[in-house]
Protein backbone atom coordinates (compact mmCIF):
# COMPACT_ATOMS: atom_id res chain seq x y z
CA UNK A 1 -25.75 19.54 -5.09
CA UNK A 2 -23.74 20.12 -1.75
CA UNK A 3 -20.75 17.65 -1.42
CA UNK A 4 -22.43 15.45 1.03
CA UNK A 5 -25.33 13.81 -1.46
CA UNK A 6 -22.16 13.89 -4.20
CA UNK A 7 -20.75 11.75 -1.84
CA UNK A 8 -23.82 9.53 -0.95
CA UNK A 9 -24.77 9.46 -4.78
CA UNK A 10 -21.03 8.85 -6.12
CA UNK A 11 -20.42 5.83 -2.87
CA UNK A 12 -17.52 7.97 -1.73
CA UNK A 13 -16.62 10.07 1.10
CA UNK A 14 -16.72 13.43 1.88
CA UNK A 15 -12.94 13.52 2.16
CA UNK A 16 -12.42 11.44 -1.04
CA UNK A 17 -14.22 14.64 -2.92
CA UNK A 18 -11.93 17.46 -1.36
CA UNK A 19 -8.60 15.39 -1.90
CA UNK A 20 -10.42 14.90 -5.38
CA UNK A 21 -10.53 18.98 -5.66
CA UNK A 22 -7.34 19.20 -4.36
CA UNK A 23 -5.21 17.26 -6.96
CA UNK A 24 -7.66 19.15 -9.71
CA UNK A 25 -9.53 16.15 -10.97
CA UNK A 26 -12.99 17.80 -9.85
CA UNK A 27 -13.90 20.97 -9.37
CA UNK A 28 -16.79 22.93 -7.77
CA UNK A 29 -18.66 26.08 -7.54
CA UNK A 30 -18.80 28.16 -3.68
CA UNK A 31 -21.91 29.28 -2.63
CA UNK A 32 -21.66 32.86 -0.86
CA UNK A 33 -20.91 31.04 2.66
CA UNK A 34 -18.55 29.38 1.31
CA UNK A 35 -20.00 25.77 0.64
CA UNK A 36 -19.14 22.88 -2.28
CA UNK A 37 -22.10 23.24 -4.98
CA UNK A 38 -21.01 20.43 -7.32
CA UNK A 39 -22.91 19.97 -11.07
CA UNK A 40 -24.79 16.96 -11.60
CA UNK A 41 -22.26 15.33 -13.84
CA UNK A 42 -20.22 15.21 -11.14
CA UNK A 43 -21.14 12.23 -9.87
CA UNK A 44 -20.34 9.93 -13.31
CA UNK A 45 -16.99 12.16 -12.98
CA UNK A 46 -16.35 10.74 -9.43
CA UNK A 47 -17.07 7.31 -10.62
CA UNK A 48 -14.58 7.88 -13.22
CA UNK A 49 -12.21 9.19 -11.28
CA UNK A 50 -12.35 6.13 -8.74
CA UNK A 51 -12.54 3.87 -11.75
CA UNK A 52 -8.85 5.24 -12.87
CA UNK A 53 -7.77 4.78 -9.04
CA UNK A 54 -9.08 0.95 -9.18
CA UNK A 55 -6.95 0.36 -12.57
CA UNK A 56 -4.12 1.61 -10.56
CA UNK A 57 -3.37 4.92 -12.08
CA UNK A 58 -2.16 7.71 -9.65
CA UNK A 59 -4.14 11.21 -9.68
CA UNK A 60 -1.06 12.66 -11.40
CA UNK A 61 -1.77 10.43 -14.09
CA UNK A 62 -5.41 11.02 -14.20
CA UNK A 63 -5.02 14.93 -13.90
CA UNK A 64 -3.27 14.36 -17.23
CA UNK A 65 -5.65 11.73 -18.61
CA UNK A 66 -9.00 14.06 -17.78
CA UNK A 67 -8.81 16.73 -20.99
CA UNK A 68 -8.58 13.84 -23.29
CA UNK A 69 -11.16 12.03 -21.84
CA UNK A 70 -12.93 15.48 -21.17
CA UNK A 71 -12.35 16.08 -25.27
CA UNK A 72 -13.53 12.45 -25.85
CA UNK A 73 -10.78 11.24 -27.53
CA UNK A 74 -7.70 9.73 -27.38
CA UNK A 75 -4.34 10.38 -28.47
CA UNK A 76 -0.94 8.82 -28.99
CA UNK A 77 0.10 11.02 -25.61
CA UNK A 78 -3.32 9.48 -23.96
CA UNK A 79 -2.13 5.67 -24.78
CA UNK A 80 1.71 6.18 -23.81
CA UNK A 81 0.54 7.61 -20.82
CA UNK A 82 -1.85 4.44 -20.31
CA UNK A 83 0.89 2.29 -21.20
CA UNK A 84 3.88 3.61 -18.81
CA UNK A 85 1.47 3.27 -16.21
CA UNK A 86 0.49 -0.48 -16.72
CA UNK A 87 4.79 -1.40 -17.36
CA UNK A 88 4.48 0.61 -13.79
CA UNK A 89 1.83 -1.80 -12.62
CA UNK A 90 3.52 -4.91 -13.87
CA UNK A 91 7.15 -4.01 -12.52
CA UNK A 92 5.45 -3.24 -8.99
CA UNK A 93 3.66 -6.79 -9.11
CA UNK A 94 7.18 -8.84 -10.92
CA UNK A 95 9.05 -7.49 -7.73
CA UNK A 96 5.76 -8.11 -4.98
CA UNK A 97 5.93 -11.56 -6.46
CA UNK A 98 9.50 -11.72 -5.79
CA UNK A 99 8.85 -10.61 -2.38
CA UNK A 100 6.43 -12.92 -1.42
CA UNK A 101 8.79 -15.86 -2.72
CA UNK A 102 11.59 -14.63 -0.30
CA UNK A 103 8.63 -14.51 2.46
CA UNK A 104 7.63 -17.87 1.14
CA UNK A 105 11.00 -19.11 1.76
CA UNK A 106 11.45 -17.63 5.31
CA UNK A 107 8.31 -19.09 6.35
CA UNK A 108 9.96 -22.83 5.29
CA UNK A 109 12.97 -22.00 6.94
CA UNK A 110 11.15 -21.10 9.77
CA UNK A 111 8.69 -24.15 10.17
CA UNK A 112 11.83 -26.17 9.34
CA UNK A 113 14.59 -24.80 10.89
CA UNK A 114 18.43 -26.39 9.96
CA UNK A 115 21.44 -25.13 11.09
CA UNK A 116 22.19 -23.97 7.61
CA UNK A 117 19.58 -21.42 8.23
CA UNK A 118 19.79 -21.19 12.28
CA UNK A 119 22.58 -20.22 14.03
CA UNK A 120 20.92 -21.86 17.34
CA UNK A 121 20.99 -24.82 16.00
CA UNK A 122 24.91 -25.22 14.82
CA UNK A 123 25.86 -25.67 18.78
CA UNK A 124 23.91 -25.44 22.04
CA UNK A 125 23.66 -22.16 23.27
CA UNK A 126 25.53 -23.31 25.97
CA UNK A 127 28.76 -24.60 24.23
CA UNK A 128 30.96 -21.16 24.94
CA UNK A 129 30.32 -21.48 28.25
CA UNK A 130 32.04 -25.13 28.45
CA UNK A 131 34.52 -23.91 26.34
CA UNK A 132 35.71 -20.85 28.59
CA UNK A 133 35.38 -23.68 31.36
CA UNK A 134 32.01 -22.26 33.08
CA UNK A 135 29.44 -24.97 34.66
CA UNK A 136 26.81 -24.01 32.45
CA UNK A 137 24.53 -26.12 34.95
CA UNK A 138 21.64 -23.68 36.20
CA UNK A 139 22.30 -23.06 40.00
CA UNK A 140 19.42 -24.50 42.22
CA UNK A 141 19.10 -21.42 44.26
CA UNK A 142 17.23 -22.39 47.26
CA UNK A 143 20.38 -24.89 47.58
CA UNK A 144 22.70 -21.81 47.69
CA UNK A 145 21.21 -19.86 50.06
CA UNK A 146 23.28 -20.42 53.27
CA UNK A 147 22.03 -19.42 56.90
């Protein structure tokens, strides 16, 4: 089948399938001008292939992954693999949860300003003006103008 019903059959695009060929987690035959001619398994392989990319794993991982799966069976290499992947997955979501807490917290600080967290709010903006001994009143311009 030509890679555009692959891609209608498998729900995936046309460009999914050549970055798929490109990382070496599918691979097709050339007709004589040169066109994809994929197998018919190749649409459960695209499924599995997007399957691994919903559980997270990167096509590195799944390039290594496909020869046991290919063999159909696993092995102690297949599971540590697995494994390092999901402590992977779990790190990545341990320090998104940590930055959605700090988010949390800026959003607080920001619908509840204090001067703790606000340097605007410690003294008017307009306070090192007095100091230096500048009228920090605005000028009334059309006053000013003389004639």
């Amino acid at each position: 089948m030509r890679i555009g019903e692959l891609a209608d059959r498998a729900g995936v695009s046309t460009r999914a399938l050549r970055y798929y060929e490109e990382q070496g987690l599918l691979t097709s035959e050339r007709t004589a001008s040169g066109q994809r001619v994929y197998a018919e398994a190749a649409v459960e392989r695209v499924q599995l292939i997007q399957q691994l990319f919903t559980a997270g794993l990167p096509s590195r991982t799944i390039v290594r992954l496909l020869p046991y799966i290919d063999a159909g069976h696993a092995t102690p290499e297949s599971f540590e693999l697995l494994a390092a992947e999901r402590d992977r997955i779990t790190t990545a979501m341990t320090e998104l949860a940590a930055a959605r807490d700090a988010l949390d917290r800026m959003i607080h600080i920001a619908n509840h300003p204090t001067p703790e967290h606000c340097p605007a709010l410690r003294e008017p903006a307009w306070a090192p003006y007095v100091e230096a001994g500048i009228d920090p009143t605005p000028v009334d311009e059309a006053a000013a103008v003389t004639v």
